[in-house]
C-alpha atoms as a PDB file:
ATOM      1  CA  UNK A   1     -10.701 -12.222 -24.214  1.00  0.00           C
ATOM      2  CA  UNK A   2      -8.798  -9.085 -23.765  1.00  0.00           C
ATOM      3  CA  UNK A   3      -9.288  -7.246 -20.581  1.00  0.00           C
ATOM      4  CA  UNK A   4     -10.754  -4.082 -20.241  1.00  0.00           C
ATOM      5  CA  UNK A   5      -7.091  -2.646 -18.424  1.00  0.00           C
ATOM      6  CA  UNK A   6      -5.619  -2.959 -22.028  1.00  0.00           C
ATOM      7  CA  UNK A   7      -3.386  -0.049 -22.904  1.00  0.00           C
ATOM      8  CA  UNK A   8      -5.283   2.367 -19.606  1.00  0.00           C
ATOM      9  CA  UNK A   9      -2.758   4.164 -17.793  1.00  0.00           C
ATOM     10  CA  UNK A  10      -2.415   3.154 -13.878  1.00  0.00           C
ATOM     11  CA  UNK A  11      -0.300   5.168 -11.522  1.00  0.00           C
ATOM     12  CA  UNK A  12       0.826   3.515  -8.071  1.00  0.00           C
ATOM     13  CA  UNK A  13       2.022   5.278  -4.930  1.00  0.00           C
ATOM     14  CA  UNK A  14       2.967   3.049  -1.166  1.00  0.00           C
ATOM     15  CA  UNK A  15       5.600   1.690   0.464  1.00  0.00           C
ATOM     16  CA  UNK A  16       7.847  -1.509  -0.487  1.00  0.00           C
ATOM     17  CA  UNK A  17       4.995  -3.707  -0.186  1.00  0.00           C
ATOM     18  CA  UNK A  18       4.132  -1.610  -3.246  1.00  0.00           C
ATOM     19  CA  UNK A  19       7.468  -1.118  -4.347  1.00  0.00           C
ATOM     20  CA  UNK A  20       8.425  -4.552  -4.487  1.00  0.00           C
ATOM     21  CA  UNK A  21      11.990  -5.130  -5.872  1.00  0.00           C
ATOM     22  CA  UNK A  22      14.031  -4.398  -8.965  1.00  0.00           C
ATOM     23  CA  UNK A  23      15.100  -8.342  -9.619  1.00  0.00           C
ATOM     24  CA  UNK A  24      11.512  -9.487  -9.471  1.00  0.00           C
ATOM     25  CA  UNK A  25       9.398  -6.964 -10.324  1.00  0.00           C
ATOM     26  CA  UNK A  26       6.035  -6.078  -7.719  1.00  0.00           C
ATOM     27  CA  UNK A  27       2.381  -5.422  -8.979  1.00  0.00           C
ATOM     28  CA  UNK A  28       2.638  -2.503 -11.139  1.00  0.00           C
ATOM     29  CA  UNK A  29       5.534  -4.464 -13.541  1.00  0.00           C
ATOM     30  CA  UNK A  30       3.084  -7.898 -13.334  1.00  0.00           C
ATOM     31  CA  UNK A  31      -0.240  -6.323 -14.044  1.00  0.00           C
ATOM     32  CA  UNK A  32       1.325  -3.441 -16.313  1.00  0.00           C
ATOM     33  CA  UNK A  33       3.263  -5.844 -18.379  1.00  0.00           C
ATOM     34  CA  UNK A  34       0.276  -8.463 -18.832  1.00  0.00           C
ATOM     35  CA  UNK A  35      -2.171  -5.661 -19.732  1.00  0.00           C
ATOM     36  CA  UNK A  36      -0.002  -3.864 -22.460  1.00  0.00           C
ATOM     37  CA  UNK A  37      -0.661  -0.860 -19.533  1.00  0.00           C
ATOM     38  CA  UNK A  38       1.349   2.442 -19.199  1.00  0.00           C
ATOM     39  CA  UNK A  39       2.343   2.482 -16.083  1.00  0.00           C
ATOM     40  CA  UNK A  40       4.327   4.641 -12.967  1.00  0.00           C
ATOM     41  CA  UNK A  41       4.358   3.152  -9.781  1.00  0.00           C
ATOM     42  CA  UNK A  42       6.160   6.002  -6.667  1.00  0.00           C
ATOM     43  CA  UNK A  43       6.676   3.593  -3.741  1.00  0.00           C
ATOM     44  CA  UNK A  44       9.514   3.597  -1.993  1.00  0.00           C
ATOM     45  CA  UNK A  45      10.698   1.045   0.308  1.00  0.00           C
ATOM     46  CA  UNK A  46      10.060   2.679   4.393  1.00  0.00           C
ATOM     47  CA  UNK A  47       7.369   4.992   3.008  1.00  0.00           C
ATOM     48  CA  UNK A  48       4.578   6.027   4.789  1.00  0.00           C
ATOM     49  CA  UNK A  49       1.465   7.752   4.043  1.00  0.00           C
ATOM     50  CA  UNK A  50       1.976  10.944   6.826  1.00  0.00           C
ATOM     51  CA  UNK A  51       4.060  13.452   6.061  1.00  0.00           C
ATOM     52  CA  UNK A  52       6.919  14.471   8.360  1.00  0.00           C
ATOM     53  CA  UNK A  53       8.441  11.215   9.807  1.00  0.00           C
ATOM     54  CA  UNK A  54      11.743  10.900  10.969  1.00  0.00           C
ATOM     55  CA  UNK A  55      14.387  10.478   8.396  1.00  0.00           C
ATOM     56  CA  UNK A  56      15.640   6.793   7.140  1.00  0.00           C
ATOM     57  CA  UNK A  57      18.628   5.054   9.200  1.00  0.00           C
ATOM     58  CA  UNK A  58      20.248   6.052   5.464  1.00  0.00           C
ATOM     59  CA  UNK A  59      19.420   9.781   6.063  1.00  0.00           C
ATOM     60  CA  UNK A  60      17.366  10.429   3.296  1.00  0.00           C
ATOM     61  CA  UNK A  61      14.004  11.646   3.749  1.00  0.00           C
ATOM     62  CA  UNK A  62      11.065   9.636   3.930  1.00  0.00           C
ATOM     63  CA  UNK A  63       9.167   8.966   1.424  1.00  0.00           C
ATOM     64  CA  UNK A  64       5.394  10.008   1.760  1.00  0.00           C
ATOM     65  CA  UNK A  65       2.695   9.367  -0.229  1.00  0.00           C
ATOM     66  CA  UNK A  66       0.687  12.316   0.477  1.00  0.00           C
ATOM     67  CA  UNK A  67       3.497  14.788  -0.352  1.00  0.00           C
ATOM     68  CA  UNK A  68       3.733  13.057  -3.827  1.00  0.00           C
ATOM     69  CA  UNK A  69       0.488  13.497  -5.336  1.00  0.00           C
ATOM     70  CA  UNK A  70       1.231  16.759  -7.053  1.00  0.00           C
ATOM     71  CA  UNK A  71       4.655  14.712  -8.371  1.00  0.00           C
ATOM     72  CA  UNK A  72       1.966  11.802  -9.233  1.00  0.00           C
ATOM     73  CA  UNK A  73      -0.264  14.321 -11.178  1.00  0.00           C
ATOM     74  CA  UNK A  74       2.677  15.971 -12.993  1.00  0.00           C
ATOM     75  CA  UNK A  75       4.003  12.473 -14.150  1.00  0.00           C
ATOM     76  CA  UNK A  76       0.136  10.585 -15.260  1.00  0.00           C
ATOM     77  CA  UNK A  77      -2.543  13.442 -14.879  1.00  0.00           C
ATOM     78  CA  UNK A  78      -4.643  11.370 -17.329  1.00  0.00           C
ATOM     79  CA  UNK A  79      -4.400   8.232 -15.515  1.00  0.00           C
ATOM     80  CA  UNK A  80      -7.314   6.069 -16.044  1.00  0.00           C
ATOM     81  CA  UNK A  81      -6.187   3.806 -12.405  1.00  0.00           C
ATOM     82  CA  UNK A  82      -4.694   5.363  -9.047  1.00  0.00           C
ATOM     83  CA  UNK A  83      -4.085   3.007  -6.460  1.00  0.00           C
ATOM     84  CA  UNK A  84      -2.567   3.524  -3.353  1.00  0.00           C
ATOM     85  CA  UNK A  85      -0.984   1.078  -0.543  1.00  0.00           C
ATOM     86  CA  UNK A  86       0.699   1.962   3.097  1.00  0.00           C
ATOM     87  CA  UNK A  87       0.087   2.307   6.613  1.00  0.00           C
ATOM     88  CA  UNK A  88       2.882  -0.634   8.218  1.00  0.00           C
ATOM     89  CA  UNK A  89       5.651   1.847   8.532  1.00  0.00           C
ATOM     90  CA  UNK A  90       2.935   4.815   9.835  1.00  0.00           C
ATOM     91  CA  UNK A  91       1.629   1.976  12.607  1.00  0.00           C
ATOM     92  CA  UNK A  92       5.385   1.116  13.478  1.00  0.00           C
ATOM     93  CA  UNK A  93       6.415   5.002  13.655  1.00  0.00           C
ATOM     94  CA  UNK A  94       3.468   6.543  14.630  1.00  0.00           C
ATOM     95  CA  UNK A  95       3.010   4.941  17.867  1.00  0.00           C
ATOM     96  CA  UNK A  96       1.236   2.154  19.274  1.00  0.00           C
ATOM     97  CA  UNK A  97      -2.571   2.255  19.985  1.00  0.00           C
ATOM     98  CA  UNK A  98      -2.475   0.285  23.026  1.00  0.00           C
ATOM     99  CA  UNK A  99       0.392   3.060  24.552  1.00  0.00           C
ATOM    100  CA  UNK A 100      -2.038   5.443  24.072  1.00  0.00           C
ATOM    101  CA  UNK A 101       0.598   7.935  23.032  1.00  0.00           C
ATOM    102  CA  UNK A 102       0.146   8.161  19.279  1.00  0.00           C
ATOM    103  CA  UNK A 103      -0.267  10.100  15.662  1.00  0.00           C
ATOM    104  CA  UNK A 104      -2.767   7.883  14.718  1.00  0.00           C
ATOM    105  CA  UNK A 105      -5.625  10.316  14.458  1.00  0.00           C
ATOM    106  CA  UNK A 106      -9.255  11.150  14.191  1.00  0.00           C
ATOM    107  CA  UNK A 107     -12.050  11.120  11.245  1.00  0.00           C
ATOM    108  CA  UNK A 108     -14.659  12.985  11.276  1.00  0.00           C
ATOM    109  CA  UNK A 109     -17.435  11.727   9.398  1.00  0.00           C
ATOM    110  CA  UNK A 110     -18.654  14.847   8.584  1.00  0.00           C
ATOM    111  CA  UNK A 111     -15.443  17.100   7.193  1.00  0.00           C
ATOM    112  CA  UNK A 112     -15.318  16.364   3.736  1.00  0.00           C
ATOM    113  CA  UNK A 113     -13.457  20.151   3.209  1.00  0.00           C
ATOM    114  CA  UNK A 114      -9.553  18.848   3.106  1.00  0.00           C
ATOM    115  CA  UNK A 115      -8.710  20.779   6.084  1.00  0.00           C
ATOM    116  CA  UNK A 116      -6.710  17.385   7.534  1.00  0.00           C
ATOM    117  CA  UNK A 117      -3.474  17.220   9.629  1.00  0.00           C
ATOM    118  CA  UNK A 118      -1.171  15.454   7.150  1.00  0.00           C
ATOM    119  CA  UNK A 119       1.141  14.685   9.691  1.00  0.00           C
ATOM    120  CA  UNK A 120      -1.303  11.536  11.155  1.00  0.00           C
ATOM    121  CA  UNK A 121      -2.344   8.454   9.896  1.00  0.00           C
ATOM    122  CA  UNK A 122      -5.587   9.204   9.686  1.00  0.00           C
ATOM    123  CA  UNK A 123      -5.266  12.609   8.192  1.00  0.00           C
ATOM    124  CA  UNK A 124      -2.673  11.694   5.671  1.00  0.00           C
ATOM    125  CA  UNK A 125      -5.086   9.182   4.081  1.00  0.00           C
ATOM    126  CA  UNK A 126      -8.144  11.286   4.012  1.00  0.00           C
ATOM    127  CA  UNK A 127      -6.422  13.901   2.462  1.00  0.00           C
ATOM    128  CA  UNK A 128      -4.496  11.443  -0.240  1.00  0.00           C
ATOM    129  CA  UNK A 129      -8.229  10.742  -1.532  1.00  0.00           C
ATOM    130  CA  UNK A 130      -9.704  14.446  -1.253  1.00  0.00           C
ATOM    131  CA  UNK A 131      -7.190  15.622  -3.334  1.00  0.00           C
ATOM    132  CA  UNK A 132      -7.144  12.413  -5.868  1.00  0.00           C
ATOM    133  CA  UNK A 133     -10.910  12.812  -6.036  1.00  0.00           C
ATOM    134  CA  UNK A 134      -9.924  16.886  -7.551  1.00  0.00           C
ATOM    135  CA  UNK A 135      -6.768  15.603  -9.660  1.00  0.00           C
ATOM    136  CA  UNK A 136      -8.250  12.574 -11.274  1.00  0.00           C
ATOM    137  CA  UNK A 137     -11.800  13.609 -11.371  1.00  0.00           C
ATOM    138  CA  UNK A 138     -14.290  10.446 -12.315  1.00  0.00           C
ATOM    139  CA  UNK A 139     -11.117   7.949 -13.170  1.00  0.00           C
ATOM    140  CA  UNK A 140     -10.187   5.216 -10.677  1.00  0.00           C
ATOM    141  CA  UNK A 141      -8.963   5.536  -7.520  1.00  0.00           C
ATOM    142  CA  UNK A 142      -8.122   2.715  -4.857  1.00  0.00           C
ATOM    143  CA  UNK A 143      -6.643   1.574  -1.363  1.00  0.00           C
ATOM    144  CA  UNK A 144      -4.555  -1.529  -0.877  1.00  0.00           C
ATOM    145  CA  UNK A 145      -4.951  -2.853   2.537  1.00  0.00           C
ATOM    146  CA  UNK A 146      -1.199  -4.663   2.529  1.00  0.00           C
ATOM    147  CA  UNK A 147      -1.575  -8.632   3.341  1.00  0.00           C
ATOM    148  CA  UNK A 148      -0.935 -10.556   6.872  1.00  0.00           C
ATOM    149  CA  UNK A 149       2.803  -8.902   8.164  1.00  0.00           C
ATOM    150  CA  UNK A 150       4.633  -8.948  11.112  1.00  0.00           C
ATOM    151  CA  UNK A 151       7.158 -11.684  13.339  1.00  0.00           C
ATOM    152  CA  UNK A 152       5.719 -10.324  16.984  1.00  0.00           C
ATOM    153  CA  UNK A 153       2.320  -9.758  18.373  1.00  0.00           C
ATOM    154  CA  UNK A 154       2.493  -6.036  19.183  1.00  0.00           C
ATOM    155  CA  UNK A 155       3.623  -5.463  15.273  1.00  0.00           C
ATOM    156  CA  UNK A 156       0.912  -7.466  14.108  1.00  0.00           C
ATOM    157  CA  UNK A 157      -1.852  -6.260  16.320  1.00  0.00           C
ATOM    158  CA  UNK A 158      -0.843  -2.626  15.965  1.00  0.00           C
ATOM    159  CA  UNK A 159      -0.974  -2.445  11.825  1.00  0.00           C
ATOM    160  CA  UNK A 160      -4.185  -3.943  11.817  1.00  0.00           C
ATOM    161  CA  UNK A 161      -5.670  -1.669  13.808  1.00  0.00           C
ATOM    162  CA  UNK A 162      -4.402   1.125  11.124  1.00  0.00           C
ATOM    163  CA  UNK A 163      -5.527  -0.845   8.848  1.00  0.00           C
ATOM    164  CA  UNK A 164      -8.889  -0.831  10.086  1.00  0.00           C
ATOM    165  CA  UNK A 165      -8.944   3.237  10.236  1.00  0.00           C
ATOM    166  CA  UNK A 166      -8.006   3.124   6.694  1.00  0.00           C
ATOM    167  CA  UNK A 167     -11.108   1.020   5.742  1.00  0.00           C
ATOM    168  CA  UNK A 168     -13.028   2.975   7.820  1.00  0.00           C
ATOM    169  CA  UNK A 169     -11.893   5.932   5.762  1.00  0.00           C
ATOM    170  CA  UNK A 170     -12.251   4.514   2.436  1.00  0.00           C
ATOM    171  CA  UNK A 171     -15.702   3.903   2.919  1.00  0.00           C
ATOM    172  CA  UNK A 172     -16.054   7.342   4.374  1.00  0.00           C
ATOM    173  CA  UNK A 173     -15.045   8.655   0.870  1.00  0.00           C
ATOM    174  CA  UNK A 174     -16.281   6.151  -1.288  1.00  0.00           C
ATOM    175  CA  UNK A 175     -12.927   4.469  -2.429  1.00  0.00           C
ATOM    176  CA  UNK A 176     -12.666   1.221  -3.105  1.00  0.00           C
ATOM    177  CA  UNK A 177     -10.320  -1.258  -1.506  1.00  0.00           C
ATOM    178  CA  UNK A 178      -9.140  -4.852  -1.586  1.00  0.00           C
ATOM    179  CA  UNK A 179      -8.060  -6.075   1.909  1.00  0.00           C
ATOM    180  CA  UNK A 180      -5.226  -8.834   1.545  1.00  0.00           C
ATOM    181  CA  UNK A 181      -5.029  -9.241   5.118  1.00  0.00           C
ATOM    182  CA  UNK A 182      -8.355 -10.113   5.603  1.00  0.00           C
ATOM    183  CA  UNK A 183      -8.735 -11.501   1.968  1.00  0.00           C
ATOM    184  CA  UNK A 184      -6.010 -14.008   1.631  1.00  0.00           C
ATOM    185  CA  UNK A 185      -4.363 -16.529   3.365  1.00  0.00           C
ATOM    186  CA  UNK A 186      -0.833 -15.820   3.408  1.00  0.00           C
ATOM    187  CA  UNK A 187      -0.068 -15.373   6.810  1.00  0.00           C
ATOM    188  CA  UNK A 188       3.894 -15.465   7.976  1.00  0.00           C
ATOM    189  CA  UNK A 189       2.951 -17.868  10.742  1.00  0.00           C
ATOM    190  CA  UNK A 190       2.545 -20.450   8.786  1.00  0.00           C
ATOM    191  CA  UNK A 191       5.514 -22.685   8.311  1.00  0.00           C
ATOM    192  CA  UNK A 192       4.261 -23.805   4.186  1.00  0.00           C
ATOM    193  CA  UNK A 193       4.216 -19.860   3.711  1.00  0.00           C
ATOM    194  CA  UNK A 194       7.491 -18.310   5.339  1.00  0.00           C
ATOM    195  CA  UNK A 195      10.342 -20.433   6.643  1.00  0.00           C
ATOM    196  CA  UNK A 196      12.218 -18.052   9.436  1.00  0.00           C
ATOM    197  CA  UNK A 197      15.422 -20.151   9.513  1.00  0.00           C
ATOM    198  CA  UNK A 198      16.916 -18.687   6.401  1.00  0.00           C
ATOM    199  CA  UNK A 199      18.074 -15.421   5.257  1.00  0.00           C
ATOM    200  CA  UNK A 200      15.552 -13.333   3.271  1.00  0.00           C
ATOM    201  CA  UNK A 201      17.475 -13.755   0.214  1.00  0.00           C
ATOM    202  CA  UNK A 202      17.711 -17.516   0.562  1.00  0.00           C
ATOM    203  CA  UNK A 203      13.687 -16.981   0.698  1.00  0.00           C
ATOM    204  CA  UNK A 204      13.388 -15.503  -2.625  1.00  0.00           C
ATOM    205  CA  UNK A 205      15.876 -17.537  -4.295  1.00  0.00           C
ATOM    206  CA  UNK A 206      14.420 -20.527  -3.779  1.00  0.00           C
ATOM    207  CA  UNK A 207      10.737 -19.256  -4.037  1.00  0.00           C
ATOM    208  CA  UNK A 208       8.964 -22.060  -2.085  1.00  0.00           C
ATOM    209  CA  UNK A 209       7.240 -19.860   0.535  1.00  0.00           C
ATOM    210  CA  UNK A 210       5.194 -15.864  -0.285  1.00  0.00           C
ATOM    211  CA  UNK A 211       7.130 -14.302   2.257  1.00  0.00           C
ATOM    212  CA  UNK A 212      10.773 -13.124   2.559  1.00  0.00           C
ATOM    213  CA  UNK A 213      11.211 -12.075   5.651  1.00  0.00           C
ATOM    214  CA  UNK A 214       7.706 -12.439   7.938  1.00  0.00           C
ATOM    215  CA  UNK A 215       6.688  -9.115   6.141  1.00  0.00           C
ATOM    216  CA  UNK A 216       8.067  -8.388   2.296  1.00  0.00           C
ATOM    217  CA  UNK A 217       7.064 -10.659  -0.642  1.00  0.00           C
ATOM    218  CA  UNK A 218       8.700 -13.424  -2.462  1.00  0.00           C
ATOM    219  CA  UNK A 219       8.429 -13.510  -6.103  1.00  0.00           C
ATOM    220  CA  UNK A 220       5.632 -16.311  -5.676  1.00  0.00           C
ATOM    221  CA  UNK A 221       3.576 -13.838  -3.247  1.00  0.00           C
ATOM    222  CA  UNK A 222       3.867 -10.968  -5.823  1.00  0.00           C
ATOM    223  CA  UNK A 223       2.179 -13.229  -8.550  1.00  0.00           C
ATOM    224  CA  UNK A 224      -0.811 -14.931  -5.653  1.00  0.00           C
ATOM    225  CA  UNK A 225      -1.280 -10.996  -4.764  1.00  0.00           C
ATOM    226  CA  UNK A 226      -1.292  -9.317  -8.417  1.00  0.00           C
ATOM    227  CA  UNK A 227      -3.413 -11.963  -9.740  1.00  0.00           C
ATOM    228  CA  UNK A 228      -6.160 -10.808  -7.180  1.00  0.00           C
ATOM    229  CA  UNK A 229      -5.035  -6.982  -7.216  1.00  0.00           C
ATOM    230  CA  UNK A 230      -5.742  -7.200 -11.291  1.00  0.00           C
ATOM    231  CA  UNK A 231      -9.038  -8.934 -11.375  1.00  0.00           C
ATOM    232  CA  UNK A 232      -9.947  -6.384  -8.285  1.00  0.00           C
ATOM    233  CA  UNK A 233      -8.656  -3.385 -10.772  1.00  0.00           C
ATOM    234  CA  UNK A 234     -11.074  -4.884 -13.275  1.00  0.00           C
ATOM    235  CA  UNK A 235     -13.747  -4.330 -11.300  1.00  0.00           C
ATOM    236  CA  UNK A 236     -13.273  -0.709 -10.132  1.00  0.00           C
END
């Protein structure tokens, strides 16, 4: 039975949970390819979802999400699907709740008129689905909550509380999200799903465990996690 993502358009913006890698692919080749989809996925690896981060060890700016949706809505601006991913790299930049010092940010339940300071967390994201709600009026649009990530307590405990604002503001605005985290088991701690002793590319080669490194995917976690990204898709 063919699915109803058959030859749609999709466009994909995040970080390189999103981005994946160019020997084995990431959601937007699995899910494109099986669906006969045009597709256009923008994450970059280190991206974040604010705007005005410091620059990568490299030197190159930073990717951002939210200062690539006019790029986004040159490149698709018929896209049937928009679906978004980020927030570890904001929660490891941006400071860490339990600090108290951090760009986290506020929502207001009430503002709804894209005045939003792009350069938090919180801010960023709200205004990523403002404007996608004006570019892509009545197609698709939806938020990624990235799986279980992170080799030390702090890490861990800090991205989930981002990841908690960004639920929090996808059901302010009405955008749908699948939350891996919460959602699926693969969890770095445990020893069947990420084996710490080797390299990350010993990880992937072999393919036994979903996790490369405590964090990135192995080409067995990109097919667990597209399989349940797709049939999610399907239901948007």
């Amino acid at each position: 039975m063919e699915s109803k993502l058959c030859g749609k358009k999709i466009l994909w913006n995040g970080d390189s949970i999103c981005a994946g890698s160019s020997r084995w692919g990431n959601w937007a080749t699995r899910i494109g390819e099986r669906n006969d989809m045009e597709y256009k996925n923008f994450a970059i690896g280190g991206g974040t979802v604010a705007e005005g981060l410091p620059l990568m060890k490299s030197g190159h700016e930073r990717h951002s999400v939210v200062a690539t949706l006019d790029k986004m809505r040159e490149a698709m601006p018929d896209a049937d699907y928009v679906i978004f991913e980020g927030g570890t790299n904001d929660a490891d930049l941006l400071g860490l709740v339990a600090e108290g010092e951090t760009k986290l940010g506020e929502i207001d339940p009430f503002c709804f008129d894209g005045s939003f300071d792009t350069t938090t967390f919180c801010g960023a994201l709200e205004s990523v689905f403002y404007r996608s709600l004006t570019y892509w009026k009545g197609k698709k649009i939806g938020y990624i909550v990235a799986q279980k990530m992170g080799m030390s307590e702090e890490e861990f405990v800090n991205r989930r509380i981002y990841f908690d604002k960004a639920v929090e503001i996808c059901e302010k605005w009405g955008i749908p999200y699948i939350d891996l985290w919460k959602g699926c088991y693969l969890n770095p701690y445990h020893p069947e799903m990420y084996d710490p002793s080797k390299t990350a590319e010993e990880n992937a080669a072999e393919n036994i465990g979903f996790y490369i490194d405590g964090q990135h995917l192995s080409p067995r976690g990109y097919d667990l996690t597209s399989e349940l990204i797709e049939k999610w898709i399907e239901r948007l």
